[in-house]
PDB file of N, CA and C in Angstrom:
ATOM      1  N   UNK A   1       0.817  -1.208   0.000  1.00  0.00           N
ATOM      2  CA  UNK A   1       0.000   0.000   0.000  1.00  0.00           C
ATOM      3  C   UNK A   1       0.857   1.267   0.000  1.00  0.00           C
ATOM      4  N   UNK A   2       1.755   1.141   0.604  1.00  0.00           N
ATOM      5  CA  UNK A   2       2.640   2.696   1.025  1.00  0.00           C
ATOM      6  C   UNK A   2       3.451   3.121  -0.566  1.00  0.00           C
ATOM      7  N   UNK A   3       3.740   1.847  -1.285  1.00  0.00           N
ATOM      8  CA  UNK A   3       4.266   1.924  -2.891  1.00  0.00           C
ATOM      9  C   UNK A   3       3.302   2.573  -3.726  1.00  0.00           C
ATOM     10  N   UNK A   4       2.104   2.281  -3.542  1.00  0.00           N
ATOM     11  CA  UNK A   4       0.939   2.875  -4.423  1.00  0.00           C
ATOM     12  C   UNK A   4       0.804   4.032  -3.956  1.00  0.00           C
ATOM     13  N   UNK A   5       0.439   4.662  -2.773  1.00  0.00           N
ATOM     14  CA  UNK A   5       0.761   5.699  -2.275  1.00  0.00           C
ATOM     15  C   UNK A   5       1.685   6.626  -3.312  1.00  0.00           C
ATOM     16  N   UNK A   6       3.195   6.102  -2.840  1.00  0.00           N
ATOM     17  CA  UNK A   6       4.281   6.671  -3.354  1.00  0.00           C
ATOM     18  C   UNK A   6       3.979   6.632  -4.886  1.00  0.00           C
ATOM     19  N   UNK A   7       3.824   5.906  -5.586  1.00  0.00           N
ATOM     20  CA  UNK A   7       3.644   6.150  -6.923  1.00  0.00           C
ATOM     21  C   UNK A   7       2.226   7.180  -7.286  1.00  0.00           C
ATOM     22  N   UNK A   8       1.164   7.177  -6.550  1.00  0.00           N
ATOM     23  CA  UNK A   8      -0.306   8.117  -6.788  1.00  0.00           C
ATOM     24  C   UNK A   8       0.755   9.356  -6.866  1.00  0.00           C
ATOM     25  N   UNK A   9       1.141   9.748  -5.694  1.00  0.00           N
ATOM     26  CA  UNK A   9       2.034  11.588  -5.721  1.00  0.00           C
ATOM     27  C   UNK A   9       2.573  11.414  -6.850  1.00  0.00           C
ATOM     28  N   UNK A  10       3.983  10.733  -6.902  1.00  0.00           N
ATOM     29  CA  UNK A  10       4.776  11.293  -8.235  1.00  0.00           C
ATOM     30  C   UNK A  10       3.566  11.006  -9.027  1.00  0.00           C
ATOM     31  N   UNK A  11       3.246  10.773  -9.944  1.00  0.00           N
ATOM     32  CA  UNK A  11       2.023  10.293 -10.750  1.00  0.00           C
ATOM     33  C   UNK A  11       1.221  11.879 -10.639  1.00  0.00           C
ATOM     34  N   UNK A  12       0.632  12.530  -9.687  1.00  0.00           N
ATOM     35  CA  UNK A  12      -0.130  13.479  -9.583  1.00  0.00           C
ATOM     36  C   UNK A  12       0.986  14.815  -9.568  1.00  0.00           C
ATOM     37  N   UNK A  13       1.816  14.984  -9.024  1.00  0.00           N
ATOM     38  CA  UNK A  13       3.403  15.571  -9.551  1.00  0.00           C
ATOM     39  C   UNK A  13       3.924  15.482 -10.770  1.00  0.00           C
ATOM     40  N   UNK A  14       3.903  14.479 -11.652  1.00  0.00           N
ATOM     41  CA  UNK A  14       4.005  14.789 -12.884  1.00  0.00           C
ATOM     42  C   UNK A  14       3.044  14.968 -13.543  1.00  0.00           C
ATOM     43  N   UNK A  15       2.116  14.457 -13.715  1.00  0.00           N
ATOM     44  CA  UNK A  15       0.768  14.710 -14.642  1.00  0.00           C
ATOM     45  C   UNK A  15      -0.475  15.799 -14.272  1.00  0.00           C
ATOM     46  N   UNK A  16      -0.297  15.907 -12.817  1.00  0.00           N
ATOM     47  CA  UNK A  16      -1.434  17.067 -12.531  1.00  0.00           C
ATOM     48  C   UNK A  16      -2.335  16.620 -12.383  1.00  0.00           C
ATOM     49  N   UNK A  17      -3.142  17.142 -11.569  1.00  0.00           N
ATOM     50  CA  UNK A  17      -4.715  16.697 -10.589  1.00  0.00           C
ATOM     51  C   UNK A  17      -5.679  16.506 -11.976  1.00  0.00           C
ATOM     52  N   UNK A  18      -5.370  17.125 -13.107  1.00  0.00           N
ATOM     53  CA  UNK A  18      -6.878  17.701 -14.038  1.00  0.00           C
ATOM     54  C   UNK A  18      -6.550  16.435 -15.073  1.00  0.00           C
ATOM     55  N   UNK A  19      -4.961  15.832 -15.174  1.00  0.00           N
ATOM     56  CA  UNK A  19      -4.908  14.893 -16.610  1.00  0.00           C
ATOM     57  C   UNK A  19      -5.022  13.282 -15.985  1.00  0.00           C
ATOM     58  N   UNK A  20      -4.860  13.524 -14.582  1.00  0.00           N
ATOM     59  CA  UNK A  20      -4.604  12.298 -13.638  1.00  0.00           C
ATOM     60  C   UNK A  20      -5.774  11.562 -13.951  1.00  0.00           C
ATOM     61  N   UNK A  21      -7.251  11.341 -13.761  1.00  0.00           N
ATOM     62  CA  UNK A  21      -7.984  10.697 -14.012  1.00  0.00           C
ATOM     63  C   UNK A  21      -8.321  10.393 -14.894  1.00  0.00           C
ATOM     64  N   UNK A  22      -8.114  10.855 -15.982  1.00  0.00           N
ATOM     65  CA  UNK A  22      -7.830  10.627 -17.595  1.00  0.00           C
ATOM     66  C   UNK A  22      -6.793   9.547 -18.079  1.00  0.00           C
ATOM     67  N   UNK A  23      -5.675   9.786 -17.132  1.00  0.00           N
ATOM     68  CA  UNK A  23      -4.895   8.845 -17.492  1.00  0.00           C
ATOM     69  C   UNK A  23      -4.892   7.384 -16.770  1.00  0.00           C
ATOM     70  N   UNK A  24      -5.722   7.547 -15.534  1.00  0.00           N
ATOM     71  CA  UNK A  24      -5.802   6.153 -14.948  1.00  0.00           C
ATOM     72  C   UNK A  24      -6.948   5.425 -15.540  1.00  0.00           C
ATOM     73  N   UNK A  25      -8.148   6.307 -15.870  1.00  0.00           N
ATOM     74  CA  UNK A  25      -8.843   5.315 -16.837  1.00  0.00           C
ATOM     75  C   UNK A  25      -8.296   4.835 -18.472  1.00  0.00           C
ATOM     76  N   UNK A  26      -7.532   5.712 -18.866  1.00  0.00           N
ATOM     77  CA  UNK A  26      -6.895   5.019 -20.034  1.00  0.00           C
ATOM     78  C   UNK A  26      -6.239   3.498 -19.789  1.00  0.00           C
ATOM     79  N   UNK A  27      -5.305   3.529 -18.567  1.00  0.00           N
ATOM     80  CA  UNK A  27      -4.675   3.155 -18.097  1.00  0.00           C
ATOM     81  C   UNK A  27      -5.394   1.720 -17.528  1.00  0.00           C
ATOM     82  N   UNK A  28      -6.667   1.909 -16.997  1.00  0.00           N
ATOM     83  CA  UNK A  28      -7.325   0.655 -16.520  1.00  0.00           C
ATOM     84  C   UNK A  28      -8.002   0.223 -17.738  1.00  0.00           C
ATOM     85  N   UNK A  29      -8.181   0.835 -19.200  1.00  0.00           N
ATOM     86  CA  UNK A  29      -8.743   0.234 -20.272  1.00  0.00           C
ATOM     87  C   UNK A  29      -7.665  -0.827 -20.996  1.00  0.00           C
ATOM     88  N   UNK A  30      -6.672   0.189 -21.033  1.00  0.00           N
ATOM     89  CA  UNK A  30      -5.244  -1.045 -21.432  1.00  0.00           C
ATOM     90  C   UNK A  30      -5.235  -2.348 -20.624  1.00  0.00           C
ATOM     91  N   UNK A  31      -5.362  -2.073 -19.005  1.00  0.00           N
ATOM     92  CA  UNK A  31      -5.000  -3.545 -18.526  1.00  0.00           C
ATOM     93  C   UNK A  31      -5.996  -4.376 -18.876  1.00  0.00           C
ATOM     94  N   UNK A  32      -7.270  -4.211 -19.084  1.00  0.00           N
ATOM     95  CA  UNK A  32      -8.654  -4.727 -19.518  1.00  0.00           C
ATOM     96  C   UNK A  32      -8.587  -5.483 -20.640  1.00  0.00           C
ATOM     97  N   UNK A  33      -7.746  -4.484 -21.613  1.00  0.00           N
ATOM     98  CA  UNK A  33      -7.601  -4.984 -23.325  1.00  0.00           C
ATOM     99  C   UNK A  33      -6.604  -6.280 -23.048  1.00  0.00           C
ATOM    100  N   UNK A  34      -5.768  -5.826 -22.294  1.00  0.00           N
ATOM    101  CA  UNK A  34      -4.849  -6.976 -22.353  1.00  0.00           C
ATOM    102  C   UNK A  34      -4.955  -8.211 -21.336  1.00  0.00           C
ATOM    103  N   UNK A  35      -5.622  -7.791 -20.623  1.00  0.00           N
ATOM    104  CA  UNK A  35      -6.076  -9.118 -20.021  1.00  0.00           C
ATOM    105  C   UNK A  35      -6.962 -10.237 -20.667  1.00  0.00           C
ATOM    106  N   UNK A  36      -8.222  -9.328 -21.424  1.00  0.00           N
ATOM    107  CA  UNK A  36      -8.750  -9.878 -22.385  1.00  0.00           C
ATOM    108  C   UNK A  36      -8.078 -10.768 -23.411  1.00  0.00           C
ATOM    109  N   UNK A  37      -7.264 -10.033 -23.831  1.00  0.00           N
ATOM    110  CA  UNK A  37      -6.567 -10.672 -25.243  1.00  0.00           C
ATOM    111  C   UNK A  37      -5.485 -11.897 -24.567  1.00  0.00           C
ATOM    112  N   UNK A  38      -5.235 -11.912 -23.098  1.00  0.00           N
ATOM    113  CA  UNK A  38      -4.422 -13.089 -22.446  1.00  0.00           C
ATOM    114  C   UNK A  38      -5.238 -14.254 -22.781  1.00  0.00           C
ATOM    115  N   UNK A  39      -6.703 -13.877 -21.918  1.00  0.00           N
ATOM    116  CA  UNK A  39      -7.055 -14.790 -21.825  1.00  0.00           C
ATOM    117  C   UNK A  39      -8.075 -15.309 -23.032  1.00  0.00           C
ATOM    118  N   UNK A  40      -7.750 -15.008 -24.004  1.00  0.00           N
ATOM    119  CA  UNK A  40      -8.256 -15.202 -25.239  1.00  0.00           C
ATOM    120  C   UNK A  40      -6.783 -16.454 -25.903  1.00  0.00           C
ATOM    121  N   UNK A  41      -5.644 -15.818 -25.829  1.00  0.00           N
ATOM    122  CA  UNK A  41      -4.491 -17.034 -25.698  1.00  0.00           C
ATOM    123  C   UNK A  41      -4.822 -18.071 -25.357  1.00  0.00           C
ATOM    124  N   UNK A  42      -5.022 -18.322 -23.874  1.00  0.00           N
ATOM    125  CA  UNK A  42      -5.327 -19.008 -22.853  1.00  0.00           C
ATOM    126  C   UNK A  42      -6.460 -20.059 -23.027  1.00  0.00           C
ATOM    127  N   UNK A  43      -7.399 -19.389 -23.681  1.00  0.00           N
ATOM    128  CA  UNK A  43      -8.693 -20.202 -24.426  1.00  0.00           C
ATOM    129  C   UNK A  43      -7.806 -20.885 -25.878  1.00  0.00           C
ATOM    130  N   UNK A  44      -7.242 -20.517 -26.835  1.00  0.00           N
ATOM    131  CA  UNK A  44      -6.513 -20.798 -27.592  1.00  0.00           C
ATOM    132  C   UNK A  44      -6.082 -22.040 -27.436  1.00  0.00           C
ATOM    133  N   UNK A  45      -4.767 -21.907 -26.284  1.00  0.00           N
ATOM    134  CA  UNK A  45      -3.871 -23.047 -25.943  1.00  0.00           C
ATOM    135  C   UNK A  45      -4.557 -23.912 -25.461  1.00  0.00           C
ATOM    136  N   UNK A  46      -5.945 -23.646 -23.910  1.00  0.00           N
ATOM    137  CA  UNK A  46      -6.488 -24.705 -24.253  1.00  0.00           C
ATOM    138  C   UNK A  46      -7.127 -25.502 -25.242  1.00  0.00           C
ATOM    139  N   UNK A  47      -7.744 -24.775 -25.972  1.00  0.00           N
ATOM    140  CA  UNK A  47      -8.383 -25.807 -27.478  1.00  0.00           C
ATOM    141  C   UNK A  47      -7.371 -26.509 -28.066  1.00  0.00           C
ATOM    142  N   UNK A  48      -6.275 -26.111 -28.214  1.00  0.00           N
ATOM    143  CA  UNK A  48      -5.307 -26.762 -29.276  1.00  0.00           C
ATOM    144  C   UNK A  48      -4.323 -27.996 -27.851  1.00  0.00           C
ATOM    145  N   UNK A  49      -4.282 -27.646 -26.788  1.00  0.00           N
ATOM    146  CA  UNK A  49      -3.634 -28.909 -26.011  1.00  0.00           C
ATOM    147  C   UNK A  49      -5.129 -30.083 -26.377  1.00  0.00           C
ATOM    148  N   UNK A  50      -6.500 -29.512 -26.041  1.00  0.00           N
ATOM    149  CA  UNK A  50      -7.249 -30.921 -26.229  1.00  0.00           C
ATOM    150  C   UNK A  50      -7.615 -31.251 -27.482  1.00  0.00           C
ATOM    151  N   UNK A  51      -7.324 -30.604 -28.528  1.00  0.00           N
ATOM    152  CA  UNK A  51      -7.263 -31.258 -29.842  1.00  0.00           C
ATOM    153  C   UNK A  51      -5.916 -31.908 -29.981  1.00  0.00           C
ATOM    154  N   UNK A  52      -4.551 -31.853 -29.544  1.00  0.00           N
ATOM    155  CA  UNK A  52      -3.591 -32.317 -29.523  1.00  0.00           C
ATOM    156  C   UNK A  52      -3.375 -33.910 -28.969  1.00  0.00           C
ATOM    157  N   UNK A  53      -4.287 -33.302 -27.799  1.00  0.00           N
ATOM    158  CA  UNK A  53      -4.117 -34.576 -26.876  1.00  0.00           C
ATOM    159  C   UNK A  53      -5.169 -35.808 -27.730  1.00  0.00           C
ATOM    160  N   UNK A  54      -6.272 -35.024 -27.947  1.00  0.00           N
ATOM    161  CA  UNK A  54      -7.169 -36.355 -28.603  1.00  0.00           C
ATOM    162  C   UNK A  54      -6.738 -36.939 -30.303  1.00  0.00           C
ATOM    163  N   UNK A  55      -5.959 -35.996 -30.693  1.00  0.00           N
ATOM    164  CA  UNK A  55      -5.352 -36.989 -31.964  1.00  0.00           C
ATOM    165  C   UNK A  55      -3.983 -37.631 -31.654  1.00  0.00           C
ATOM    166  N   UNK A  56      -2.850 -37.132 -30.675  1.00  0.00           N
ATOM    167  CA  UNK A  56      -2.869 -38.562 -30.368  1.00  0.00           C
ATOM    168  C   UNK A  56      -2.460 -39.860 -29.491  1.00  0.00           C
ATOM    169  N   UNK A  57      -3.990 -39.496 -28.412  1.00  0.00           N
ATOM    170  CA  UNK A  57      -4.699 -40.415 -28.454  1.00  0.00           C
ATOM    171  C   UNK A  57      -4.969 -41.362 -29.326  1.00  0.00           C
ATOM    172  N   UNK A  58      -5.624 -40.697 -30.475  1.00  0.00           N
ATOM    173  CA  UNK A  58      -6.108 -41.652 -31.611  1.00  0.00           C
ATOM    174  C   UNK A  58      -4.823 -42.327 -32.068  1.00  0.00           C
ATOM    175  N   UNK A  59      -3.927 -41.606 -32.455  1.00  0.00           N
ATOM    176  CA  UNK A  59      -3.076 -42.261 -32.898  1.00  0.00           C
ATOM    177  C   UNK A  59      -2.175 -43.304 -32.365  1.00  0.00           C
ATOM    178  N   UNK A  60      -2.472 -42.896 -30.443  1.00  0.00           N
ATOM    179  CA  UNK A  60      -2.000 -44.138 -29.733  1.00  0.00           C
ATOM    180  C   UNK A  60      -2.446 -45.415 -29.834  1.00  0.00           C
ATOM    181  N   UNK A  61      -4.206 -45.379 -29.816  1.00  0.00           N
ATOM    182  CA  UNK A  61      -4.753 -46.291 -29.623  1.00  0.00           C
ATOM    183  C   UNK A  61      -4.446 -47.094 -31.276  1.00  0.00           C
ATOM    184  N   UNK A  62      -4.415 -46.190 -32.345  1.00  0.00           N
ATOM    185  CA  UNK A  62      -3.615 -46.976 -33.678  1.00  0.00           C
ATOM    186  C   UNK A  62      -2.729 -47.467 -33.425  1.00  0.00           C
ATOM    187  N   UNK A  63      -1.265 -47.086 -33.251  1.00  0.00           N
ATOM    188  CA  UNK A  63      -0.685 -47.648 -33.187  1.00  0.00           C
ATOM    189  C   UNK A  63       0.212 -49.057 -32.349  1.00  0.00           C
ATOM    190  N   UNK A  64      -0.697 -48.906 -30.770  1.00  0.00           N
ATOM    191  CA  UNK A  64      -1.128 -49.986 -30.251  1.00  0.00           C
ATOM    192  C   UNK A  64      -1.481 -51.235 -30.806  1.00  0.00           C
ATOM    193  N   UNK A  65      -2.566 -50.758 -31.904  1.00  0.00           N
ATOM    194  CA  UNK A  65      -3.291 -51.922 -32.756  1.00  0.00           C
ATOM    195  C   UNK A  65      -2.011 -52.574 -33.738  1.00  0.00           C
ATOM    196  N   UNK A  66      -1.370 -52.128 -34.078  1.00  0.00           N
ATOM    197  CA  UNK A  66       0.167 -52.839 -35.126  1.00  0.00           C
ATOM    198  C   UNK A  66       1.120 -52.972 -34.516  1.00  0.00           C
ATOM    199  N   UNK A  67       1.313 -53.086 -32.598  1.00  0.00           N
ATOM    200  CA  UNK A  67       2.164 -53.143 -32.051  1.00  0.00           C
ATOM    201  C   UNK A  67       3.520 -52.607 -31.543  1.00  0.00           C
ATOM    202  N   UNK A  68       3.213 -50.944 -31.557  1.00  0.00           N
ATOM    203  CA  UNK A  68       3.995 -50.281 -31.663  1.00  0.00           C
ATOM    204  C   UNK A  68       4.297 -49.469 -30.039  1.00  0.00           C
ATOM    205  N   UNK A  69       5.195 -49.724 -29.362  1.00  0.00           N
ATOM    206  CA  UNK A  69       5.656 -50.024 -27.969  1.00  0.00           C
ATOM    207  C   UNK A  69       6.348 -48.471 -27.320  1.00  0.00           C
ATOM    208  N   UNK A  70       5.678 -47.663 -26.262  1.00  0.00           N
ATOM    209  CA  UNK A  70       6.702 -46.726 -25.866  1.00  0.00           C
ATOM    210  C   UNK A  70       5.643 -45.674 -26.059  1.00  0.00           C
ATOM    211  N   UNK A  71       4.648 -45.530 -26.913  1.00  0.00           N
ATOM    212  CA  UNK A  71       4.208 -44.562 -27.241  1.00  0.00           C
ATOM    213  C   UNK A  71       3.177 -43.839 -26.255  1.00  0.00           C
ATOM    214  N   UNK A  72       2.957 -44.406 -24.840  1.00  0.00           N
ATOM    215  CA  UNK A  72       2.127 -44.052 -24.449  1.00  0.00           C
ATOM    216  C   UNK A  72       3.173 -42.972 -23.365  1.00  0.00           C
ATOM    217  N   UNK A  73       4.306 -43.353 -23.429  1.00  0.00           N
ATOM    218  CA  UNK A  73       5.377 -42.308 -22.106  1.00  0.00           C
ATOM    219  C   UNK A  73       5.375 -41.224 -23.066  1.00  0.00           C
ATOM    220  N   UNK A  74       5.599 -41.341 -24.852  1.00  0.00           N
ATOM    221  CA  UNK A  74       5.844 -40.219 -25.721  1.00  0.00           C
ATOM    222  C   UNK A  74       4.513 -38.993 -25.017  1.00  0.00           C
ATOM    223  N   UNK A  75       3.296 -40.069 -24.984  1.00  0.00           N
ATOM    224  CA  UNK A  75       2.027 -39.090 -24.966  1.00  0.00           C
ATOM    225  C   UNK A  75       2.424 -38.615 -23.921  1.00  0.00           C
ATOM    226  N   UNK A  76       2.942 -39.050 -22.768  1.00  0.00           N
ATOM    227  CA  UNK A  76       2.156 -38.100 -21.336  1.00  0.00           C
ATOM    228  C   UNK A  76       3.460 -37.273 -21.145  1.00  0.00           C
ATOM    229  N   UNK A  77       4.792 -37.255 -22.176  1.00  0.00           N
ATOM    230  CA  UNK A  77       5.594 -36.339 -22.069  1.00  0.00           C
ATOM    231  C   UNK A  77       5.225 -35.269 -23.117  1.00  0.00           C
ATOM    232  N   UNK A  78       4.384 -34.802 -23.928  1.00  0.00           N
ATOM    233  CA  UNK A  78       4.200 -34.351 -24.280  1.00  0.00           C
ATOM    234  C   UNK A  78       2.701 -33.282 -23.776  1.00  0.00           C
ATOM    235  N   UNK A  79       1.820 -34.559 -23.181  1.00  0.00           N
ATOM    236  CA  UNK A  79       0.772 -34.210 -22.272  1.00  0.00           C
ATOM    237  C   UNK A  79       1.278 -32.754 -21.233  1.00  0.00           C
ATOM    238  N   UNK A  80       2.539 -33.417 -20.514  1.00  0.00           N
ATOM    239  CA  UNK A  80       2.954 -32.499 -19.626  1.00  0.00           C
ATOM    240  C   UNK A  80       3.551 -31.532 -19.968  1.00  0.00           C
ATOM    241  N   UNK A  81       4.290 -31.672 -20.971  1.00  0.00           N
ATOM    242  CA  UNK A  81       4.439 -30.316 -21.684  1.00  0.00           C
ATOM    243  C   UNK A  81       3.364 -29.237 -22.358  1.00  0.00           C
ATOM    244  N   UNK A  82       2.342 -30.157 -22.434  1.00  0.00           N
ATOM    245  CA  UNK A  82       1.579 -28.629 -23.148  1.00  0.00           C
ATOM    246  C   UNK A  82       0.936 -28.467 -21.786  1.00  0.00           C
ATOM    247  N   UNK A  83       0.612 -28.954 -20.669  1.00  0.00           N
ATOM    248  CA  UNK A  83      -0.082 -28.881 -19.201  1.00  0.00           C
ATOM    249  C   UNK A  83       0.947 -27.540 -18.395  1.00  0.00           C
ATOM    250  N   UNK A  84       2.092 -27.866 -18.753  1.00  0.00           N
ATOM    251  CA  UNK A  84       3.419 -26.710 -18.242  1.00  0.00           C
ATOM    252  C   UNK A  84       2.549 -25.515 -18.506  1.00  0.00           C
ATOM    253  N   UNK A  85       2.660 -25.197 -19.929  1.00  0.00           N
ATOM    254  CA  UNK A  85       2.994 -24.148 -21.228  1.00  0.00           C
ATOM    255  C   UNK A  85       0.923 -23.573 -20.547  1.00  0.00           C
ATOM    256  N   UNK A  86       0.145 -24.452 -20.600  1.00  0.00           N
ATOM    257  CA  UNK A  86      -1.238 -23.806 -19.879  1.00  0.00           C
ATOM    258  C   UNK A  86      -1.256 -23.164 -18.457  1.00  0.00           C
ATOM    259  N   UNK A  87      -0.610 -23.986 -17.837  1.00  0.00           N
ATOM    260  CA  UNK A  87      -0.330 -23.181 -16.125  1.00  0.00           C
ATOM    261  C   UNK A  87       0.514 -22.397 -16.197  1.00  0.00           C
ATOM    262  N   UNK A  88       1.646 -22.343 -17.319  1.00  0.00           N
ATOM    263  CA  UNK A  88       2.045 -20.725 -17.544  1.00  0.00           C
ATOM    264  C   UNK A  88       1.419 -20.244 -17.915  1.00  0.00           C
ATOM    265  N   UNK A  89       0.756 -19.935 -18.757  1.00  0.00           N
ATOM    266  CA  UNK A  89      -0.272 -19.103 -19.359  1.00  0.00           C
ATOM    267  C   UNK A  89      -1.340 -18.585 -18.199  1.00  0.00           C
ATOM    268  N   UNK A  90      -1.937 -19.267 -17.708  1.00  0.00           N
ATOM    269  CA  UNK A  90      -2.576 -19.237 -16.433  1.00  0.00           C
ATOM    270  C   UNK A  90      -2.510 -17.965 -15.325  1.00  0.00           C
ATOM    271  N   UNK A  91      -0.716 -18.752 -15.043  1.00  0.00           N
ATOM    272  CA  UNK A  91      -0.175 -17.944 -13.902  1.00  0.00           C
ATOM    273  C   UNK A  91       0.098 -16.694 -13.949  1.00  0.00           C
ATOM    274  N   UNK A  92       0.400 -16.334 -15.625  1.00  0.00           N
ATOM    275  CA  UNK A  92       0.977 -14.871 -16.213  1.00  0.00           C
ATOM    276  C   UNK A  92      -0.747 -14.138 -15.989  1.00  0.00           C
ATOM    277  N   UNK A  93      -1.736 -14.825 -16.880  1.00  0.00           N
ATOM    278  CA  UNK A  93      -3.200 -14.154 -16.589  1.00  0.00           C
ATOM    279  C   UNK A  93      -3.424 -13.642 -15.249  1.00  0.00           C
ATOM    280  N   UNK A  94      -2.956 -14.535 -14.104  1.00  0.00           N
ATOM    281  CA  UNK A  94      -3.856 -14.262 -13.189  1.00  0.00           C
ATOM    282  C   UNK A  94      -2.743 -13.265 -12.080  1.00  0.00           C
ATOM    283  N   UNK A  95      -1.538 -13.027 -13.078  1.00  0.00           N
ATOM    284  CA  UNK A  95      -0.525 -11.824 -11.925  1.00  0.00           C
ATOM    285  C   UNK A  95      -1.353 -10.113 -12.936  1.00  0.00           C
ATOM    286  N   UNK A  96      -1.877 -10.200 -13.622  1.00  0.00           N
ATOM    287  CA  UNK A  96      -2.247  -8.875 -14.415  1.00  0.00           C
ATOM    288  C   UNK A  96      -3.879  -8.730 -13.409  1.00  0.00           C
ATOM    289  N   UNK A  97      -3.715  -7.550 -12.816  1.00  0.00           N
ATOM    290  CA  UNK A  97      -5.127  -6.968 -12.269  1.00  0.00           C
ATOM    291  C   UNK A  97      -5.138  -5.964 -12.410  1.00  0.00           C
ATOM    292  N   UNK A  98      -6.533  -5.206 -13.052  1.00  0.00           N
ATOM    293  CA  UNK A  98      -6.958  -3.753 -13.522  1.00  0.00           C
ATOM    294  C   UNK A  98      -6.308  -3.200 -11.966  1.00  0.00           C
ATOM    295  N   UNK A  99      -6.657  -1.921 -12.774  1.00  0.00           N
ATOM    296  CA  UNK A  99      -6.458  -0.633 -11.451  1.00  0.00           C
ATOM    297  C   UNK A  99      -7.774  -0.437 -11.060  1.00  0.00           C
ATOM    298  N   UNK A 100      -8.032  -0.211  -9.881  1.00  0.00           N
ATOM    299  CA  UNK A 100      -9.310  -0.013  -9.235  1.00  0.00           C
ATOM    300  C   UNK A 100      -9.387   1.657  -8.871  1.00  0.00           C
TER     301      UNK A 100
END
């Protein structure tokens, strides 16, 4: 709290009482836009990890069928890699909060 403080003065010290609220709502529209557009990523990566994961799947359960050995550690190392790459995505979304 005492940082926000310190940043409101300089902030009202450089910009002035009359441009100050002008600029914090600009300012809370940007974090808005871009939070939006995160979690528009975020929707993204998830669709494409569960289309990823379910072809292959498919292709596990194929190649199972002709005897083809190992492929199920390939899946869940890859599983966990796109599971990483979403809880980053995640974690970055959920450190961005508008200005109140």
């Amino acid at each position: 709290m005492p940082e926000m403080i310190l940043i409101f003065v300089v902030a009202l010290l450089v910009v002035g009482p009359k441009k100050l609220p002008e600029i914090g709502r600009a300012l809370g529209k940007g974090l808005t836009e871009l939070k939006k557009s995160l979690q528009d990523v975020k929707d993204h990566v998830n669709s494409e990890v569960k289309d990823a994961t379910k072809e292959i799947k498919d292709s596990a359960a194929g190649g199972q069928d002709i005897g083809i050995g190992g492929l199920g550690k390939e899946i869940d190392g890859i599983k966990k890699s796109l599971t990483d790459i979403k809880d980053q995505v995640e974690n970055d979304i959920s450190k961005i909060k508008p200005l109140e």
